[in-house]
Protein backbone atom coordinates (compact mmCIF):
# COMPACT_ATOMS: atom_id res chain seq x y z
CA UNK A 1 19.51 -42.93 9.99
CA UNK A 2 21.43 -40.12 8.45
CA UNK A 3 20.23 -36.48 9.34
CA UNK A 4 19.41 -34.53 6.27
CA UNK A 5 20.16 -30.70 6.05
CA UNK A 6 18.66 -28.12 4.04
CA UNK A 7 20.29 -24.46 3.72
CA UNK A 8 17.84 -22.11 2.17
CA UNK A 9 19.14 -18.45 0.85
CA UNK A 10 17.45 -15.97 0.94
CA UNK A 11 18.50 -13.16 -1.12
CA UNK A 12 18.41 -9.50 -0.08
CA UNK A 13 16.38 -6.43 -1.37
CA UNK A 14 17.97 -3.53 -1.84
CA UNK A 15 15.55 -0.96 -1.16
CA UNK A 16 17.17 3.14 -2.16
CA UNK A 17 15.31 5.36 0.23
CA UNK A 18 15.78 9.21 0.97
CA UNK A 19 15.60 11.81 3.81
CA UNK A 20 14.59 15.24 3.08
CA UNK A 21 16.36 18.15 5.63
CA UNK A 22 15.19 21.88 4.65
CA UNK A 23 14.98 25.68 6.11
CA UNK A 24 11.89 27.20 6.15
CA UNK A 25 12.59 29.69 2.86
CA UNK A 26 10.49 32.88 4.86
CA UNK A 27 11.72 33.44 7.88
CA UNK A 28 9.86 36.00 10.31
CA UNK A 29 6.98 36.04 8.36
CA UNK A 30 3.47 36.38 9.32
CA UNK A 31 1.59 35.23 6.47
CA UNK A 32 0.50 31.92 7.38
CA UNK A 33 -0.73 30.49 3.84
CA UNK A 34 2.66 32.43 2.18
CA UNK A 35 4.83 30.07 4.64
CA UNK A 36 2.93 26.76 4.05
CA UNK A 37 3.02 27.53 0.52
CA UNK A 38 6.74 28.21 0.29
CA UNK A 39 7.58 24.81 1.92
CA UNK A 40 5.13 22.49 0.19
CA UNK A 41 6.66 24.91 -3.26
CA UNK A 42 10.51 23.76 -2.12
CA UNK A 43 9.73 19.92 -0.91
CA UNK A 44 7.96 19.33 -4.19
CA UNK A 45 11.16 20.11 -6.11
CA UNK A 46 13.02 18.46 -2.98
CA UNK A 47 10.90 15.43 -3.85
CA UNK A 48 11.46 15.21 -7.92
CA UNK A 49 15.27 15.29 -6.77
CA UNK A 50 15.29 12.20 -4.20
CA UNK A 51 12.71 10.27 -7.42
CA UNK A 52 15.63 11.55 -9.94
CA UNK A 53 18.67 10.14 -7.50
CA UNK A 54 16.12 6.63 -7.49
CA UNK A 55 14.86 6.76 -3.97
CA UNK A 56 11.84 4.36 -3.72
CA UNK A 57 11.00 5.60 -0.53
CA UNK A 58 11.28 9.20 0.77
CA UNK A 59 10.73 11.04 4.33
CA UNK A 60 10.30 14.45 4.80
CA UNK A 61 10.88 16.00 8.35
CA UNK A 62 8.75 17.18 11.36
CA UNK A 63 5.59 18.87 10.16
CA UNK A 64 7.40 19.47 6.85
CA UNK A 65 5.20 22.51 5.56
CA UNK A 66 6.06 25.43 8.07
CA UNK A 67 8.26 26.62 10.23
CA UNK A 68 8.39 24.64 14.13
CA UNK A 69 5.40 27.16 15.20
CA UNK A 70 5.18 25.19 18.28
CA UNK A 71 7.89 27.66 19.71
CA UNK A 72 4.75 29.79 20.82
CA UNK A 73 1.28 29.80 21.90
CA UNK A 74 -1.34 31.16 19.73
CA UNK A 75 -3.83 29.75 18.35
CA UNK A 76 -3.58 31.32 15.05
CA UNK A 77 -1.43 28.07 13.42
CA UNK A 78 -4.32 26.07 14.09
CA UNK A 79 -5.79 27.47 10.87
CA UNK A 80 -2.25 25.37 9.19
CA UNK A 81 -4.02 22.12 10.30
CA UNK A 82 -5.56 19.78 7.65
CA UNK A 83 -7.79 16.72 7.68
CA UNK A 84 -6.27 13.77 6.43
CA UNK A 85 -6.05 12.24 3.66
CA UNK A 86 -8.39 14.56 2.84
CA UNK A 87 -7.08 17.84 2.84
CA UNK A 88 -4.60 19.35 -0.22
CA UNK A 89 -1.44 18.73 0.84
CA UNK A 90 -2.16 15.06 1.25
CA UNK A 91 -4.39 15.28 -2.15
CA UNK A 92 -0.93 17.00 -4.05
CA UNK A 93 1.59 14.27 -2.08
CA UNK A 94 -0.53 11.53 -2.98
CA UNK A 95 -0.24 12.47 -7.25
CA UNK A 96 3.21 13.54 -6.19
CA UNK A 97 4.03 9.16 -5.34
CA UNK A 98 2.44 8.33 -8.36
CA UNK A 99 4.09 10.93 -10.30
CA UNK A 100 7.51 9.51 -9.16
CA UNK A 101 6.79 5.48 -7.80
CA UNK A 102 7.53 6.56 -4.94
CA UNK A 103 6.77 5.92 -0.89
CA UNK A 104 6.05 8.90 1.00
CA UNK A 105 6.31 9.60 4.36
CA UNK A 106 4.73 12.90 4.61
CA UNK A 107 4.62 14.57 8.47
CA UNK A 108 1.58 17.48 8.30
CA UNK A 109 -0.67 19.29 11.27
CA UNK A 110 -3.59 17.35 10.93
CA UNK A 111 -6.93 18.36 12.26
CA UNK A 112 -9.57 15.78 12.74
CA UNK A 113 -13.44 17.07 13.43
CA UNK A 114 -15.12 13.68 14.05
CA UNK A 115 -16.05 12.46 16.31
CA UNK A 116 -14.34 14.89 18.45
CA UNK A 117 -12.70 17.60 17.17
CA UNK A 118 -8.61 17.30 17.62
CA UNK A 119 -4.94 18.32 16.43
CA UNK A 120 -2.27 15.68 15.79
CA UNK A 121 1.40 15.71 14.78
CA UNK A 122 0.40 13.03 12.30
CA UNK A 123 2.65 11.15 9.23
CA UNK A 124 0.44 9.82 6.33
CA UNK A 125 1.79 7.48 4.55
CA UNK A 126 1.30 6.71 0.72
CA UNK A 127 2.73 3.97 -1.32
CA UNK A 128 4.16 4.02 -4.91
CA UNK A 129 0.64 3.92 -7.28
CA UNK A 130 -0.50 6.96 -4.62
CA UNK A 131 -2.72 5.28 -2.22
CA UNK A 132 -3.24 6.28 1.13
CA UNK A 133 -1.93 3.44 3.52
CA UNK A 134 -2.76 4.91 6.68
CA UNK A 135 -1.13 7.56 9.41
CA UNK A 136 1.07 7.33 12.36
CA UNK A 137 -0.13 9.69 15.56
CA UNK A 138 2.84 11.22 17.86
CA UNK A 139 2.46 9.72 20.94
CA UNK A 140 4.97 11.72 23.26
CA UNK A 141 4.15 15.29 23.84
CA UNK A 142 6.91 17.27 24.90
CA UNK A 143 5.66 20.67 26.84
CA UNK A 144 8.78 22.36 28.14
CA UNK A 145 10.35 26.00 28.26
CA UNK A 146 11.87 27.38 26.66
CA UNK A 147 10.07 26.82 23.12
CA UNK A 148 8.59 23.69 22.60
CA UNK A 149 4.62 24.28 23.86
CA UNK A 150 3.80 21.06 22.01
CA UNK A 151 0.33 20.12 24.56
CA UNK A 152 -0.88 23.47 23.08
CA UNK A 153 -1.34 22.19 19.65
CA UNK A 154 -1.65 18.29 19.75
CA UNK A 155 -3.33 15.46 21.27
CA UNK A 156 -1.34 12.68 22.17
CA UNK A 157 -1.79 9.95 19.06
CA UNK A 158 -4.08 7.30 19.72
CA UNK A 159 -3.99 5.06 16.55
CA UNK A 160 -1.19 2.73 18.34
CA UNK A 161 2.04 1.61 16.42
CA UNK A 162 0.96 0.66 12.57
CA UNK A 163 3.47 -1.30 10.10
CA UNK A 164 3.04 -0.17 7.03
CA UNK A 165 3.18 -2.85 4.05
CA UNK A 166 5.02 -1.33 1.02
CA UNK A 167 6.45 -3.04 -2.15
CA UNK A 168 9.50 -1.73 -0.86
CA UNK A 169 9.48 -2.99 2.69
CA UNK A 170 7.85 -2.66 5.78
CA UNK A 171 7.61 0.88 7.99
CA UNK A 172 6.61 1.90 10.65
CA UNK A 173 7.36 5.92 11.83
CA UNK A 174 8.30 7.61 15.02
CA UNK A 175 8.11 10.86 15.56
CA UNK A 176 10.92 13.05 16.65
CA UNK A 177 10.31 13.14 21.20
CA UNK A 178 8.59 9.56 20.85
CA UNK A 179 12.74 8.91 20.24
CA UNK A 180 13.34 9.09 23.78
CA UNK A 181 11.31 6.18 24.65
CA UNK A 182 11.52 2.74 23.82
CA UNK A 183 8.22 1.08 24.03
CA UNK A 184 7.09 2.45 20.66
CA UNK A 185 10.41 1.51 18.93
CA UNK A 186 9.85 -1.91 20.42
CA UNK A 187 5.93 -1.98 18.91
CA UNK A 188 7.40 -1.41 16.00
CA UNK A 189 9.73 -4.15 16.04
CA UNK A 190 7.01 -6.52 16.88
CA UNK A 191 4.42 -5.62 14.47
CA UNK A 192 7.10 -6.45 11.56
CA UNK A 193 8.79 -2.55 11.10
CA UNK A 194 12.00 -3.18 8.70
CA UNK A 195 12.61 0.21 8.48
CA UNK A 196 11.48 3.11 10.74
CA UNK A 197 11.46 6.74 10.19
CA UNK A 198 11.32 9.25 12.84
CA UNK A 199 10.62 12.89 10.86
CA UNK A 200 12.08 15.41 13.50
CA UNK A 201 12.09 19.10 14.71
CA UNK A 202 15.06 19.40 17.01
CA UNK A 203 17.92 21.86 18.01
CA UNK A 204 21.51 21.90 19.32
CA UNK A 205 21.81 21.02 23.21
CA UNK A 206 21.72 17.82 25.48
CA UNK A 207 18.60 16.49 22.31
CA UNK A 208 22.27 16.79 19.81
CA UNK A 209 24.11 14.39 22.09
CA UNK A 210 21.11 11.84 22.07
CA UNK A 211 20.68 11.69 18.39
CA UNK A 212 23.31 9.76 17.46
CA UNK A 213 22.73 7.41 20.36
CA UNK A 214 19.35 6.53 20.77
CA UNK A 215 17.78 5.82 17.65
CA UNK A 216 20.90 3.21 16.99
CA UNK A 217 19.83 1.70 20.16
CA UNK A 218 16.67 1.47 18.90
CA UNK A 219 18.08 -0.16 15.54
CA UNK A 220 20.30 -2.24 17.36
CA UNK A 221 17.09 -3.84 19.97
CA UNK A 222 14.73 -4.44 17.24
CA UNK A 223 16.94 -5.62 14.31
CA UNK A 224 15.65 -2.56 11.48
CA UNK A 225 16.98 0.03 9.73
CA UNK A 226 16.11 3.75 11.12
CA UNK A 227 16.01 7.11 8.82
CA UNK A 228 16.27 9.85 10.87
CA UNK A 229 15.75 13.36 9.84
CA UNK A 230 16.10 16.86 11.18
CA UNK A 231 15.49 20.35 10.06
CA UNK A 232 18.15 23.05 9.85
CA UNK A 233 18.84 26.50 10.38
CA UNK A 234 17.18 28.73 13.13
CA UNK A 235 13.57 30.13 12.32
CA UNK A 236 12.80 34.09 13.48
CA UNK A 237 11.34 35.21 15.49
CA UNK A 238 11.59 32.88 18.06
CA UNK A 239 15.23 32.21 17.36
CA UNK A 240 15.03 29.17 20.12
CA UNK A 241 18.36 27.37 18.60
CA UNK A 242 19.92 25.80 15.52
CA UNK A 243 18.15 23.03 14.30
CA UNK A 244 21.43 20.83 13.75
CA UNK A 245 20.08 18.44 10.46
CA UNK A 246 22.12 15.96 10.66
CA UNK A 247 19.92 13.38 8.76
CA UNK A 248 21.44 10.03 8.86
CA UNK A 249 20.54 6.45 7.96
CA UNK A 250 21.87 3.43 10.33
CA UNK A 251 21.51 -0.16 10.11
CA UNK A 252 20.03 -2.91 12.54
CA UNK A 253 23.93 -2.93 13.78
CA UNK A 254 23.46 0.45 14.88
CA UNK A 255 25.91 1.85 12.44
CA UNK A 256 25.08 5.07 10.75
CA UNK A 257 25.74 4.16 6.80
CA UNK A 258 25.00 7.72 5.78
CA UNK A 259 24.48 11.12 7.29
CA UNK A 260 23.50 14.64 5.67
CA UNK A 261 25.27 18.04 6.80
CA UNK A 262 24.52 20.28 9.76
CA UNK A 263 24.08 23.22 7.57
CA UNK A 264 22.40 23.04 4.37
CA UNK A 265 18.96 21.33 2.31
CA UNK A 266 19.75 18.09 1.53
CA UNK A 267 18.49 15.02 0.14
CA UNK A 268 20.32 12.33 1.28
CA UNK A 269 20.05 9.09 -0.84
């Protein structure tokens, strides 16, 4: 008997998505509310511009609305923490991905008061009609001098590794020091992840070297695409280094496809 063959094609999606790099716009100040005002003000017009370029999907970095406060101890930027979805910001983001179709990957300080009351570095994530899918935890708490007191402010996440189910494609979201470890990534992988971001807060030093080399490792073991994004500039008064931006894109080959400046705000498409 003959042996029959079938080939079956599958075609691609192309999927446009977009990484948002910014400075914090008030540097060295100590209104709180002023700040988180100013950023949510700057990433709203930083958002219109990634919908405008066609991005169907868009990232914004590391606790997007403030400057990396985790620098020092005091419990005043507690009061920047927000339930979620409930709170504002995620209220405004969620008309914001209807306004536009658009996925949002939106990294906040999130505060949750039941049943226990505890801080996260948290990502909500909200699809293109403005629903609230869900939120990714950071797991990995860096607590080192000098400047990055992170066990001061958050709980390590405990909602596991979620995939995400958009009508663009599947995510799943790291966030910035969970990069260093590859159990997570690998979660990821196995729960279905076909693109991960990992929002970031990160400055110049041995962390510069590895960000070009781990998260294509991470691509490259678990066959998805990663968006990686970092703020810029340095942020008074603690002045504890540049934060090199550097945004990039790479592909399940590990090859970086596109990557923003050191310098400036950028949306990179």
């Amino acid at each position: 008997m003959p042996r029959l063959y079938a080939t079956i094609c599958i075609m691609p999606r192309i999927t446009r998505a977009a990484l948002i790099q910014a400075t914090n716009p008030i540097n060295d100040s100590r209104d709180l509310a002023k700040i988180k005002q100013a950023m949510i003000d700057k990433h709203v017009a930083l958002i219109a511009k990634a919908a405008a370029g066609g991005a169907q999907i868009c990232c914004l970095q590391e606790i997007f609305y403030g400057p990396y406060f985790c620098a020092e101890q005091d419990t005043k930027w507690y009061q920047t923490a927000e339930p979620i979805p409930d709170g504002p910001t995620t209220k405004l983001m969620m008309d914001l991905a209807k306004k536009h179709k658009m996925v949002l990957i939106i990294p906040m300080y999130e505060v949750e008061t039941s049943p226990a009351h505890l801080y996260f570095n948290t990502a909500a994530v909200i699809d293109e009609n403005g629903n609230f899918l869900g939120k990714y935890r950071k797991h990995h708490i860096p607590h080192c001098h000098p400047g990055f007191w992170e066990k001061f402010y958050f709980a390590p996440g405990n909602v596991g590794y979620p995939v995400f189910n958009t009508r663009f494609g599947r995510i799943g979201v790291y966030i910035c020091y969970d990069r260093h470890f590859p159990e997570g990534a690998r979660e990821l992988g196995l729960n279905g992840a076909e693109i991960v971001f990992n929002p970031s807060a990160t400055v110049a030093g041995l962390s510069e070297h590895l960000w070009t080399l781990e998260q294509p490792a991470h691509a490259v073991a678990n066959q998805y695409f990663i968006g990686a994004i970092n703020r810029v500039g340095t942020e008074a008064p603690w002045n504890i280094g540049e934060f090199y931006g550097s945004s990039y894109f790479c592909d399940p080959r590990g090859q970086i496809i596109a990557q923003a400046s050191r310098d400036k705000d950028e949306v990179l498409i």
